[in-house]
C-alpha atoms as a PDB file:
ATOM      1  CA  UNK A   1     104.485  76.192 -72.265  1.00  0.00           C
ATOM      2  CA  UNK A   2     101.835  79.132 -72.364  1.00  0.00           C
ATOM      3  CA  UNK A   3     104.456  81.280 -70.766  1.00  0.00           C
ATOM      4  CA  UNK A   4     107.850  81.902 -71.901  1.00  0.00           C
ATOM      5  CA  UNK A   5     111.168  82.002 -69.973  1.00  0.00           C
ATOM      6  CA  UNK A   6     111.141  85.054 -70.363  1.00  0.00           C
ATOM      7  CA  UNK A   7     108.198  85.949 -68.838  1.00  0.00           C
ATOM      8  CA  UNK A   8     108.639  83.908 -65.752  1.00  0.00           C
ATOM      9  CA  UNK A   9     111.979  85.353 -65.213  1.00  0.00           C
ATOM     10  CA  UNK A  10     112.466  88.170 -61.894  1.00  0.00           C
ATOM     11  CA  UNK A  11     115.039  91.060 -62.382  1.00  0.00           C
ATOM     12  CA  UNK A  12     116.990  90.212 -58.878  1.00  0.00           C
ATOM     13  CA  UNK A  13     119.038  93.224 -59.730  1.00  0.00           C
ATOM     14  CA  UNK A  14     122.500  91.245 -59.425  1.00  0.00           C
ATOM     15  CA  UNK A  15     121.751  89.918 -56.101  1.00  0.00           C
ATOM     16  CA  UNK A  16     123.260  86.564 -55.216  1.00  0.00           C
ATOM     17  CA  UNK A  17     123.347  83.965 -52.985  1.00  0.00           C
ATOM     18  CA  UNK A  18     126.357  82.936 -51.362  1.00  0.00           C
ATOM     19  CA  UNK A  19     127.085  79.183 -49.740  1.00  0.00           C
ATOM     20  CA  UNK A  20     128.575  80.824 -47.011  1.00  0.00           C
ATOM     21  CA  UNK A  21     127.305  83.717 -46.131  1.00  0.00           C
ATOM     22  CA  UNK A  22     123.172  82.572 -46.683  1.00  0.00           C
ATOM     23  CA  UNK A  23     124.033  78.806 -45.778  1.00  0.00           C
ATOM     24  CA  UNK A  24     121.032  79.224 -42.646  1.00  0.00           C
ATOM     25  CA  UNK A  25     118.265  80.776 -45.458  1.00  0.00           C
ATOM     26  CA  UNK A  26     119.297  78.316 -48.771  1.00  0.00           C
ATOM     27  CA  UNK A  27     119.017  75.176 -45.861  1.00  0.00           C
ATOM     28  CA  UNK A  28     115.384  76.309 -45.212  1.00  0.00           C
ATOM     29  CA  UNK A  29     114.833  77.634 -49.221  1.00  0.00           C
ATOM     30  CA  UNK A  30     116.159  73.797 -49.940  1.00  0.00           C
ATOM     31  CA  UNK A  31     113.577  72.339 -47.609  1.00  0.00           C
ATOM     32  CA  UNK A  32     110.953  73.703 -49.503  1.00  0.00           C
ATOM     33  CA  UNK A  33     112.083  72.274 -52.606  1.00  0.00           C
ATOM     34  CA  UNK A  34     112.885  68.617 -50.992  1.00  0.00           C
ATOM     35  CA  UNK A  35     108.946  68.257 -49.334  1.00  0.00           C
ATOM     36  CA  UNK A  36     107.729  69.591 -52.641  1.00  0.00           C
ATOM     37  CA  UNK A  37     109.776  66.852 -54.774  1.00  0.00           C
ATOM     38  CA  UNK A  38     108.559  64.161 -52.078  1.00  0.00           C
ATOM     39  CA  UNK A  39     105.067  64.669 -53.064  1.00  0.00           C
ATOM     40  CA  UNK A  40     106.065  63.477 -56.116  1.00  0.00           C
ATOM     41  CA  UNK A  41     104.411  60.412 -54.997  1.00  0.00           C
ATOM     42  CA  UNK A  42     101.026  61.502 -55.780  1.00  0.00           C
ATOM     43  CA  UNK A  43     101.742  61.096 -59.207  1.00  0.00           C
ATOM     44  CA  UNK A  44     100.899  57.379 -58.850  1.00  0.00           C
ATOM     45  CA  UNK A  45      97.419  58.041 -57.500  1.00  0.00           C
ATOM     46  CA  UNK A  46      96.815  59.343 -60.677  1.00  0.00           C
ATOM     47  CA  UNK A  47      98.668  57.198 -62.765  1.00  0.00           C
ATOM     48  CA  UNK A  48      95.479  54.516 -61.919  1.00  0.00           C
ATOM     49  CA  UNK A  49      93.030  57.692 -62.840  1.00  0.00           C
ATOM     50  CA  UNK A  50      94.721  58.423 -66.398  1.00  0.00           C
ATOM     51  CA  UNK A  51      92.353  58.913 -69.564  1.00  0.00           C
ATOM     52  CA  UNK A  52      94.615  57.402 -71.837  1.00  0.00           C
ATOM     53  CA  UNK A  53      97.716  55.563 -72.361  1.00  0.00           C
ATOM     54  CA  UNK A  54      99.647  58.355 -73.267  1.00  0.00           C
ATOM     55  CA  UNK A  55      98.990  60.311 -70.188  1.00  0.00           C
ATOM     56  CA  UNK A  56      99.615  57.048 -68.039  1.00  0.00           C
ATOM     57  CA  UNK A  57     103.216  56.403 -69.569  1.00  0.00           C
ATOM     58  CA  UNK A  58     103.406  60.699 -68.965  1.00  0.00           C
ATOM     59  CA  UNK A  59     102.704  60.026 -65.616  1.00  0.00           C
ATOM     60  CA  UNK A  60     105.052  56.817 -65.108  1.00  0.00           C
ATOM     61  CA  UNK A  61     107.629  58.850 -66.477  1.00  0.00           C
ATOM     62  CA  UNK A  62     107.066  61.698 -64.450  1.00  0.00           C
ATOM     63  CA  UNK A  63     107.130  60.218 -61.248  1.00  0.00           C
ATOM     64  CA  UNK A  64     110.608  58.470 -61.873  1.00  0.00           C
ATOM     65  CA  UNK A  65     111.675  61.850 -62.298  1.00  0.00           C
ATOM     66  CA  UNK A  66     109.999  63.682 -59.291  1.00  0.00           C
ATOM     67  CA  UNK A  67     111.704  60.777 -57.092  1.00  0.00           C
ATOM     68  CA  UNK A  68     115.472  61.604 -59.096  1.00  0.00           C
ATOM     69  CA  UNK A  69     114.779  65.222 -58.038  1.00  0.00           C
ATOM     70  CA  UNK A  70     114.632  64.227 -54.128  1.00  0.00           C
ATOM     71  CA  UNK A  71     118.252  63.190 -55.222  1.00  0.00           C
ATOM     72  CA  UNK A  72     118.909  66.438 -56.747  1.00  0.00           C
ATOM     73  CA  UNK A  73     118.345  68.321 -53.495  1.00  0.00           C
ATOM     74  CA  UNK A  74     119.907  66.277 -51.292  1.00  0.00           C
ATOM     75  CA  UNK A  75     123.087  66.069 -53.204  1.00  0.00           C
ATOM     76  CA  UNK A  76     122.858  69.872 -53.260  1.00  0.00           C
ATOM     77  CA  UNK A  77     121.751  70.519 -49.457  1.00  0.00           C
ATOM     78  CA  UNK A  78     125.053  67.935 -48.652  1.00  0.00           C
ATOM     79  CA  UNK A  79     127.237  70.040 -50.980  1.00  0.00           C
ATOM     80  CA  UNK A  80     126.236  73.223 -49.262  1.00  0.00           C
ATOM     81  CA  UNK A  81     126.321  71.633 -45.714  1.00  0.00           C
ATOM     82  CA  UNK A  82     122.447  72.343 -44.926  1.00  0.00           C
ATOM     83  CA  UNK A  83     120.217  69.486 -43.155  1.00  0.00           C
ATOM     84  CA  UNK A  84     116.953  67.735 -43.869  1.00  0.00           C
ATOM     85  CA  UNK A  85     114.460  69.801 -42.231  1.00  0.00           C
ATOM     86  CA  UNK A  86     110.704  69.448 -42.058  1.00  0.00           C
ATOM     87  CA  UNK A  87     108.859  72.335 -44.692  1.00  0.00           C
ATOM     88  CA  UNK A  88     106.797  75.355 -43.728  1.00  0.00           C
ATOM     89  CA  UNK A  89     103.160  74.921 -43.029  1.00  0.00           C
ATOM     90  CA  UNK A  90     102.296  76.782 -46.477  1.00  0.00           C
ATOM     91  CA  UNK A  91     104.481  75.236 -48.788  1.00  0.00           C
ATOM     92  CA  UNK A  92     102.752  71.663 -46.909  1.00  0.00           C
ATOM     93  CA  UNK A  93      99.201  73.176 -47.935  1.00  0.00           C
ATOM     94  CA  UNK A  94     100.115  73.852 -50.818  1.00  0.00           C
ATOM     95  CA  UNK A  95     101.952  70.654 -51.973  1.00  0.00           C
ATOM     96  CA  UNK A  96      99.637  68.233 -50.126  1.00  0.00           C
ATOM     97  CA  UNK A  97      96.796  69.792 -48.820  1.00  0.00           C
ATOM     98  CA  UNK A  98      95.857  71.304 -51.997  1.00  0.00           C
ATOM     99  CA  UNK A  99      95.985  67.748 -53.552  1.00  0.00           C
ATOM    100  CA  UNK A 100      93.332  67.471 -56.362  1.00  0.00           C
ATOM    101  CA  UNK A 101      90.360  65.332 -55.798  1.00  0.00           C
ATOM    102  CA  UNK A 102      89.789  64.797 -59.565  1.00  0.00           C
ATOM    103  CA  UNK A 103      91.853  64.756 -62.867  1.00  0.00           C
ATOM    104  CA  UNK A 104      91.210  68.426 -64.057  1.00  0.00           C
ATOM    105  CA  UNK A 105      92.014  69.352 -60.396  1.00  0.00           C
ATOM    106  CA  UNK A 106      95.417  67.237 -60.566  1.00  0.00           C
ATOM    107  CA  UNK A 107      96.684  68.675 -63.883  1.00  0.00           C
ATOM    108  CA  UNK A 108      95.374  72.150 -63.098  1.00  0.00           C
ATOM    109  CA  UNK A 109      96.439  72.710 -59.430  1.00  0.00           C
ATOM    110  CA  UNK A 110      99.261  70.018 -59.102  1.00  0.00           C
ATOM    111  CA  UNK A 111     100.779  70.418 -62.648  1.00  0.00           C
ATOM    112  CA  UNK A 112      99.937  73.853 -64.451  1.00  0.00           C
ATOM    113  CA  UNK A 113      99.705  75.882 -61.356  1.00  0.00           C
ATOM    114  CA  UNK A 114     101.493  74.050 -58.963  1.00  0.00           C
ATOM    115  CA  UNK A 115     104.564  73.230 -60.741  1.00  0.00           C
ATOM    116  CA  UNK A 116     104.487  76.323 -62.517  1.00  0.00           C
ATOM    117  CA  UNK A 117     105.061  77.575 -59.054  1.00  0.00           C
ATOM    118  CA  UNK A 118     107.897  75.659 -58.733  1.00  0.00           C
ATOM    119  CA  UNK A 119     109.198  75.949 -62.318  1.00  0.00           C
ATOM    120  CA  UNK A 120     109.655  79.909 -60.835  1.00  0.00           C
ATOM    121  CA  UNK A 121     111.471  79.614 -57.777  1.00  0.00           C
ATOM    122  CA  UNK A 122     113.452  76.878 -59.969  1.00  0.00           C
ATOM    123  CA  UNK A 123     114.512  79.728 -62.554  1.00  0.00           C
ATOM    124  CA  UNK A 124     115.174  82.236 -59.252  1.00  0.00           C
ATOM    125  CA  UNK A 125     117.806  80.093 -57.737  1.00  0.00           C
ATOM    126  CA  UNK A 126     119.714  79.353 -61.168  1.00  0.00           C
ATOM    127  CA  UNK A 127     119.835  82.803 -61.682  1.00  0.00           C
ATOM    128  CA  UNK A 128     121.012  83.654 -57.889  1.00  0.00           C
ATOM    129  CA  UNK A 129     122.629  81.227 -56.387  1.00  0.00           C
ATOM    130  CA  UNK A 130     126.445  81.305 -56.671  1.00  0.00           C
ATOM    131  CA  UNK A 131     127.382  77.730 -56.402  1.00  0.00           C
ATOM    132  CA  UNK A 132     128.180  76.405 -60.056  1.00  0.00           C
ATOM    133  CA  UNK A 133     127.947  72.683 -59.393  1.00  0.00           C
ATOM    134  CA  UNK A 134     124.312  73.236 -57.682  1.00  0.00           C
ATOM    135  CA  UNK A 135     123.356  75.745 -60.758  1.00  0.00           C
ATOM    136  CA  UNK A 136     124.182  73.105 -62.942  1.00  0.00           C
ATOM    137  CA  UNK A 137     121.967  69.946 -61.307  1.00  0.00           C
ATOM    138  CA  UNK A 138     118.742  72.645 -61.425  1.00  0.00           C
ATOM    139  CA  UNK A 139     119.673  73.567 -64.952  1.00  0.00           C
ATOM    140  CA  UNK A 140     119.460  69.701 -65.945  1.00  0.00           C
ATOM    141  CA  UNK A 141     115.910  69.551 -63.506  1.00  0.00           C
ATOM    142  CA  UNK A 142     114.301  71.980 -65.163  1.00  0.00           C
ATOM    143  CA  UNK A 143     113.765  71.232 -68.748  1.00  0.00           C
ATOM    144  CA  UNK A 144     111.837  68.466 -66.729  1.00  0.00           C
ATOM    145  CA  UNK A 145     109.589  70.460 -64.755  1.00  0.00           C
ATOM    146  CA  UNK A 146     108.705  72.606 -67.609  1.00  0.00           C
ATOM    147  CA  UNK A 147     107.557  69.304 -69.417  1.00  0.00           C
ATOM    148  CA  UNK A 148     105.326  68.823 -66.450  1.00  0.00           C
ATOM    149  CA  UNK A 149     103.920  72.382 -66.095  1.00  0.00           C
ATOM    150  CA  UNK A 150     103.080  72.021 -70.447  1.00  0.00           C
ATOM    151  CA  UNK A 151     101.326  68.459 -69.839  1.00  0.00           C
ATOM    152  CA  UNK A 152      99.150  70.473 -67.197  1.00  0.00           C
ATOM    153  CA  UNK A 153      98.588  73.182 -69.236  1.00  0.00           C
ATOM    154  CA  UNK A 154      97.333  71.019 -71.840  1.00  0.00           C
ATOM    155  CA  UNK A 155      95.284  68.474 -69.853  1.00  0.00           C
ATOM    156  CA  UNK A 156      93.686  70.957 -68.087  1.00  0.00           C
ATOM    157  CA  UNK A 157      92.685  72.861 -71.638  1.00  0.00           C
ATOM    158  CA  UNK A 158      91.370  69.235 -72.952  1.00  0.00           C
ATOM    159  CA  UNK A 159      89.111  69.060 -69.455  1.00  0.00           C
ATOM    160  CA  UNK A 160      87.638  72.383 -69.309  1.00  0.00           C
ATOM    161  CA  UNK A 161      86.235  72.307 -73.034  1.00  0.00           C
ATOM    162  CA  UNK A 162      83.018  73.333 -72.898  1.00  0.00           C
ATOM    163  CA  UNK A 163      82.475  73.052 -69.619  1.00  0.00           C
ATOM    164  CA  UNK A 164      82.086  76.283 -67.841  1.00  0.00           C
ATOM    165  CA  UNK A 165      81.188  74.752 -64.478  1.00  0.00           C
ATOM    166  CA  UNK A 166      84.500  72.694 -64.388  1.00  0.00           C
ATOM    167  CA  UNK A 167      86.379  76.486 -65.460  1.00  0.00           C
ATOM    168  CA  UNK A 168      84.585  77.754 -62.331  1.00  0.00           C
ATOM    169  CA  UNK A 169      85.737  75.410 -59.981  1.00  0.00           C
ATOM    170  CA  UNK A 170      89.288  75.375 -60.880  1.00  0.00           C
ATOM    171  CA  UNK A 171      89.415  79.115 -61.037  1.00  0.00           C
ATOM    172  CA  UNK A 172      88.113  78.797 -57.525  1.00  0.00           C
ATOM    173  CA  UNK A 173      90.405  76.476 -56.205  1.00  0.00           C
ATOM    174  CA  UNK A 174      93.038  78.709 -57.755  1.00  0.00           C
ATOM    175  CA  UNK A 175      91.887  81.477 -55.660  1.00  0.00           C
ATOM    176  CA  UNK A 176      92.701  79.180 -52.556  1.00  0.00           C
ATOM    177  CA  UNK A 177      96.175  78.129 -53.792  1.00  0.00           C
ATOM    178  CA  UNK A 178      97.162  82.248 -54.658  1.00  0.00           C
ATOM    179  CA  UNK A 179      95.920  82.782 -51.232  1.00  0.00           C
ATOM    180  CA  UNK A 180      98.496  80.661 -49.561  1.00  0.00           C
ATOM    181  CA  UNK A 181     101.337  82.004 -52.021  1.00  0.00           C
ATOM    182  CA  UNK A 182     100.654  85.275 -50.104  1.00  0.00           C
ATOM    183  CA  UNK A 183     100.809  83.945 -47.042  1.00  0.00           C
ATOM    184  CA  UNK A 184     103.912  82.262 -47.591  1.00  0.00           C
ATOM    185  CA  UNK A 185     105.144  86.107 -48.435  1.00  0.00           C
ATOM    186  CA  UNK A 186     103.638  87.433 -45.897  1.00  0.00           C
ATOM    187  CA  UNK A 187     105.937  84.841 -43.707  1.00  0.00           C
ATOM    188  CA  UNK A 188     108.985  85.959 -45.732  1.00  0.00           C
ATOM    189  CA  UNK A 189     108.376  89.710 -45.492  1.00  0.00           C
ATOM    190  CA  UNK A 190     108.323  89.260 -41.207  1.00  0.00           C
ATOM    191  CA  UNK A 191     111.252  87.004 -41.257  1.00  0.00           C
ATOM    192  CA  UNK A 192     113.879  87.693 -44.160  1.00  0.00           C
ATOM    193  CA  UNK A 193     116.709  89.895 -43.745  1.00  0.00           C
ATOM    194  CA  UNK A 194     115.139  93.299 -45.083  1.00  0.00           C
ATOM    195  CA  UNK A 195     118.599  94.320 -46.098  1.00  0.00           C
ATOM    196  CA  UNK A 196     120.403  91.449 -47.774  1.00  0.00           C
ATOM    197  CA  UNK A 197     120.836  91.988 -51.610  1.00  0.00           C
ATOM    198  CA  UNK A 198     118.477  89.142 -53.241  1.00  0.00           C
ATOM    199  CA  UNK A 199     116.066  88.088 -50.674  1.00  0.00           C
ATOM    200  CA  UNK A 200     115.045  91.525 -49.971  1.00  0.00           C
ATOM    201  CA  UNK A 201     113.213  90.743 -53.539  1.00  0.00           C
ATOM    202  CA  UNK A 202     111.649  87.753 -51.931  1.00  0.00           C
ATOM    203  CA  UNK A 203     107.839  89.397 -51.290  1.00  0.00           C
ATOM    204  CA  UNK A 204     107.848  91.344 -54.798  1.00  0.00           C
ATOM    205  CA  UNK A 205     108.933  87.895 -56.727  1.00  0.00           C
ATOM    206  CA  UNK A 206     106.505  85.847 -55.176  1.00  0.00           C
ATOM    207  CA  UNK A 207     103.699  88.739 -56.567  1.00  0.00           C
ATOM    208  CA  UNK A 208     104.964  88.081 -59.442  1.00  0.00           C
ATOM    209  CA  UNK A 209     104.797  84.434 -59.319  1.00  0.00           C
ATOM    210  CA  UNK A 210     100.784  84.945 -58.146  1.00  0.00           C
ATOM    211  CA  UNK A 211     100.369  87.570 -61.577  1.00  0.00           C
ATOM    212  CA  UNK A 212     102.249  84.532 -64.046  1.00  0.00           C
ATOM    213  CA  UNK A 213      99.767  81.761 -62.712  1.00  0.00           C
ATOM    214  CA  UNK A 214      96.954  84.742 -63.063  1.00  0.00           C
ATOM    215  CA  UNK A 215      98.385  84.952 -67.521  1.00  0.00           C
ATOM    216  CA  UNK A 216      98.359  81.373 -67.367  1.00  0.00           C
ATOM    217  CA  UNK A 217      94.863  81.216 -66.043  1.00  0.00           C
ATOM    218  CA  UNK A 218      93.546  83.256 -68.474  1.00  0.00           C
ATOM    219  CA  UNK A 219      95.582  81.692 -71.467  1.00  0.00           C
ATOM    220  CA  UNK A 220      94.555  78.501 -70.506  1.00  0.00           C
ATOM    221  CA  UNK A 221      91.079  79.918 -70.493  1.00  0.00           C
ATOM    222  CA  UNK A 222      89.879  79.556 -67.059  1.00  0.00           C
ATOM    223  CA  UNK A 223      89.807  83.797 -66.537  1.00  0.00           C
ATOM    224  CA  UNK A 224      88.590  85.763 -69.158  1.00  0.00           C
ATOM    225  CA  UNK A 225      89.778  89.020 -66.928  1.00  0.00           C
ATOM    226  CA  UNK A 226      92.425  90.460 -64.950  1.00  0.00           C
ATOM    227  CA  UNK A 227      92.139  89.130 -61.325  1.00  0.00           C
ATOM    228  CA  UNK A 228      91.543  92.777 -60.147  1.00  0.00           C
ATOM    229  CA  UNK A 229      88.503  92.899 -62.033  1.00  0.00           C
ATOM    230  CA  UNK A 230      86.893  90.217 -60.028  1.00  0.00           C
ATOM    231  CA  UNK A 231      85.013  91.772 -56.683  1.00  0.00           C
ATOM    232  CA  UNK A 232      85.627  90.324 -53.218  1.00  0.00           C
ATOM    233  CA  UNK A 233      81.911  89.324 -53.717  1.00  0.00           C
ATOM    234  CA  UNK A 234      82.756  87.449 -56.884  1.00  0.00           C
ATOM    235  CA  UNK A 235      85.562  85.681 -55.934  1.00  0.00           C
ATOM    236  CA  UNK A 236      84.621  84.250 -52.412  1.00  0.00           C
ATOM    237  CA  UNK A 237      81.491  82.948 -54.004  1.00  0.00           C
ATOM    238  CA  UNK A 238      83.968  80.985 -56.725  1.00  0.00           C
ATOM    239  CA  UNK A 239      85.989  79.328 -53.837  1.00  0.00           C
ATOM    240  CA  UNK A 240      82.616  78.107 -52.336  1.00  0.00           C
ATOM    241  CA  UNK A 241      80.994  77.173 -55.483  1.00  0.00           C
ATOM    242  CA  UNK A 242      84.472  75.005 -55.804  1.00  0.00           C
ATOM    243  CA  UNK A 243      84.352  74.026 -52.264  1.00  0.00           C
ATOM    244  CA  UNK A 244      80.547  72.651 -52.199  1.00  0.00           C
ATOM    245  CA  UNK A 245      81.121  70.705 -55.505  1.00  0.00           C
ATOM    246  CA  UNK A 246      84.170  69.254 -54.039  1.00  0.00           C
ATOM    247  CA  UNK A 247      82.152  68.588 -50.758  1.00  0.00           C
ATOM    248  CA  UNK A 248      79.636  66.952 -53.057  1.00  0.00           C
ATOM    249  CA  UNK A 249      82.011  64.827 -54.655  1.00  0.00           C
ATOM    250  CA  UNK A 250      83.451  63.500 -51.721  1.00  0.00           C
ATOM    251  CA  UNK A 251      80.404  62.350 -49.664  1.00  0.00           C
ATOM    252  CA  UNK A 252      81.339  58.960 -49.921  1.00  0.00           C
ATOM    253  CA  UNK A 253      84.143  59.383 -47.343  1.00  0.00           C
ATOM    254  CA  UNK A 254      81.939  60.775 -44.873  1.00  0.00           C
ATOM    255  CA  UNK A 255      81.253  57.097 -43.831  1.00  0.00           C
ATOM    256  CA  UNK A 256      84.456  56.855 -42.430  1.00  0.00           C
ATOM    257  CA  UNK A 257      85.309  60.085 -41.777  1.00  0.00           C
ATOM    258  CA  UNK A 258      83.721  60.287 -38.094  1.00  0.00           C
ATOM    259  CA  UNK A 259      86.198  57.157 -36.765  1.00  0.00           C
ATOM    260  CA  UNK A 260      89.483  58.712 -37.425  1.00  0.00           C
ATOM    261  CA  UNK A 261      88.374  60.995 -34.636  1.00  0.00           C
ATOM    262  CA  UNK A 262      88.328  58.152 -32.284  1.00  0.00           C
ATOM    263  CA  UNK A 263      91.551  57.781 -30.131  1.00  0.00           C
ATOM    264  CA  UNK A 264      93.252  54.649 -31.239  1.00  0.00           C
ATOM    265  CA  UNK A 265      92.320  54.949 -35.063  1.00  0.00           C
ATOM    266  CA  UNK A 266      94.848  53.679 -37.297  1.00  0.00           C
ATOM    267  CA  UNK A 267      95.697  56.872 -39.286  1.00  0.00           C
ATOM    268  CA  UNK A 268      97.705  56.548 -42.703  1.00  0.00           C
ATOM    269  CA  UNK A 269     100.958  57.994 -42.625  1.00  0.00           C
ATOM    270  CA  UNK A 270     102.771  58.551 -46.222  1.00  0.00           C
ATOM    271  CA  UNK A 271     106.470  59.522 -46.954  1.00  0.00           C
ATOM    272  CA  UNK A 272     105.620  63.119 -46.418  1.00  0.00           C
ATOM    273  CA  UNK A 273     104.825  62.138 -43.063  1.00  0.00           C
ATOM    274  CA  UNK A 274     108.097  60.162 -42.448  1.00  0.00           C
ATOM    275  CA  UNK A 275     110.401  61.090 -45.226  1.00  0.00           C
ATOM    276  CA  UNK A 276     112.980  62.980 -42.554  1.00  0.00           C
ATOM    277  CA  UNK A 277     113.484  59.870 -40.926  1.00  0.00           C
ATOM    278  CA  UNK A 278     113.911  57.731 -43.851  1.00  0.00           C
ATOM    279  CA  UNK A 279     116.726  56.272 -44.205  1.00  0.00           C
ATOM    280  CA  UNK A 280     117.382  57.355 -47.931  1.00  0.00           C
ATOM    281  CA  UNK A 281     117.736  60.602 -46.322  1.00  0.00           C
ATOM    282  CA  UNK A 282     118.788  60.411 -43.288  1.00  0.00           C
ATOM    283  CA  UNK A 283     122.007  58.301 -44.490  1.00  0.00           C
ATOM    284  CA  UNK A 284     122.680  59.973 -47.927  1.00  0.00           C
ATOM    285  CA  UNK A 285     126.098  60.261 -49.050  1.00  0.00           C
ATOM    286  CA  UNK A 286     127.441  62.384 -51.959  1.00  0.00           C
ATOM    287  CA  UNK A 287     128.144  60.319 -55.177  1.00  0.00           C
ATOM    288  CA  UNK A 288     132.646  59.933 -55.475  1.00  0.00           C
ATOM    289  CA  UNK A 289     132.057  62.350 -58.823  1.00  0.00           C
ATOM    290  CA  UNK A 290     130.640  65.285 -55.793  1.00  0.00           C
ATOM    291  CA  UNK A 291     133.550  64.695 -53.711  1.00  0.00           C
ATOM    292  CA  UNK A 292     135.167  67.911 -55.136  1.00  0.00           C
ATOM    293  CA  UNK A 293     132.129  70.024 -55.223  1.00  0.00           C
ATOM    294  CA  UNK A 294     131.546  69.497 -51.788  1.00  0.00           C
ATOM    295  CA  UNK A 295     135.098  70.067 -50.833  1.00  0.00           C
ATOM    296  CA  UNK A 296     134.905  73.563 -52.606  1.00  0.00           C
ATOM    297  CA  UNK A 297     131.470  74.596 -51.113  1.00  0.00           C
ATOM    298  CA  UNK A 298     132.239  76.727 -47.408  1.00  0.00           C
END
C-alpha cells in the first residue's frame, strides 16, 4: 500500500471500548461496517467491466471475500448482543451513492479511497475495542482489505497515466466523497458522548482519515499539492468538471430516466435495499466454536 500502518494509525490515547458499557454506540458503529460489506456486491458489476484476466479473477476473489465479511460482523454484532440496523444516510452515500460509473472511478473511489476509508476505522476498532474474540475476526479481515485498497491504488495509477483529464475528474469526485466524511463527523460531533474516553476522538480521527486519503491522492498522483492549497474557486470547479463529464457519460440513461418517475414503475431493489430482512440475517446463528465467546461477552 502507498501508506503504511503506521501512518493510518490514530493515537486514541488508551481509550477503549467496552461490550458493556458502549453496547448502544458499537451496535450502530457495527451497522456501518455491515451496509458497507453488503455493497460488496458491486464488485460483480465490475467483474463483467475488467481489463484483464488478472483483475477479473482479483475481482472474483474479492467479492467472495466482501460477502465472508457480512459474516464477520454479524458473528461479532451476535457476540456483543447488538441488532441489524439500517446505516446512516452518509455512510449509504458514500458506499452506494458514490458508486463509480467507470473503471478508474471504481478502483479509485470504491477501492483506493473508499476502502482505504474503511481499512481506517478497521485499524481504530482493533486497537479500541476490548473484546478479544471480535479483535481477532478484524485482525484476520484486514490483511484482506488492505489487498483491496493496494489493487486500487494500483489500478487507478495504471488509468490515470497520461491522462490529466481522467486525474481531474477523480480528484473531483474525491472532493465529493471527503465532503461526506465531514458530514458524517459533523453527525458524530452533535451526537457522541463528548466525555467518554475514545469516542470523544471520533471528529479528530475522521480528519485524519480525510488528510490519509489527501497523501494517498497525491502519491497516487492525482494532487500534486496539499488540499489547502486549492481555492474554494478551484475546487468547486473540479467537482463540476467531474460532474458534467459524468453527466456526459451517462446520457444514454436519460431515455429511461423520465418513467421511473411515473407512479407504478417497477423500481430495482438490490440487497442493500432488503438485506435487513433477509433471511441470512435476520436468522443468523453463532457458529458451536462462538458459543463461548458469546457467553463471555455482557
Amino acid at each position: 500500500m502507498l501508506l503504511t500502518r503506521e501512518e493510518m494509525t490514530f493515537d486514541f490515547q488508551g481509550g477503549t471500548l467496552d461490550p458493556a458499557r458502549d453496547r448502544e454506540l458499537l451496535e450502530w458503529m457495527l451497522n456501518q461496517f455491515l451496509y458497507g460489506e453488503m455493497t460488496g456486491i458491486q464488485v460483480g458489476h465490475w467483474l463483467y467491466e475488467a481489463p484483464d484476466f488478472d483483475a477479473a479473477k482479483f475481482l472474483a476473489r474479492q467479492s467472495l471475500e466482501e460477502l465472508q465479511h457480512v459474516d464477520n460482523f454479524l458473528r461479532i454484532m451476535t457476540m456483543l448482543g447488538c441488532k441489524p440496523k439500517p446505516a446512516h444516510p452518509a455512510v449509504r452515500f458514500l458506499s452506494t451513492g458514490m458508486m463509480g460509473g467507470s473503471w478508474a472511478e471504481h478502483v479509485m473511489l470504491e477501492m483506493a479511497q473508499g476502502e482505504g476509508f474503511v481499512l481506517l476505522a478497521f485499524y481504530a476498532m482493533i486497537d479500541t475495542l476490548d473484546h478479544k474474540p471480535s479483535v481477532d475476526i478484524l485482525k484476520r479481515a484486514v490483511k484482506q482489505e488492505e489487498r483491496h485498497v493496494e489493487f486500487g491504488e494500483q489500478q487507478t495509477m495504471k488509468a490515470i497515466r497520461d491522462k490529466a483529464w481522467l486525474r481531474r475528474r477523480l480528484l473531483g469526485l474525491s472532493l465529493v466523497s471527503m465532503w461526506g466524511v465531514r458530514r458524517l463527523a459533523g453527525f458524530m460531533r452533535k451526537r457522541l458522548p463528548a466525555d467518554h474516553p475514545t469516542l470523544k476522538f471520533l471528529p479528530e480521527f475522521l480528519a485524519m482519515s480525510n488528510r490519509c486519503n489527501e497523501t494517498r491522492l497525491r502519491r497516487m498522483g492525482l494532487l500534486d499539492r496539499p488540499l489547502a492549497e486549492l481555492g474554494g474557486f478551484r475546487r468547486a470547479l473540479l467537482v463540476s468538471e467531474a460532474y458534467v463529464g459524468k453527466f456526459l457519460g451517462g446520457l444514454g440513461s436519460l431515455v429511461t430516466a423520465p418513467l421511473r418517475l411515473l407512479p407504478g414503475f417497477p423500481k430495482k431493489k438490490r440487497l442493500t435495499d432488503l438485506y435487513l430482512a433477509d433471511p441470512h440475517v435476520t436468522g443468523y446463528a453463532l457458529p458451536s466454536g462462538d458459543a463461548d465467546a458469546a457467553e463471555a461477552a455482557p
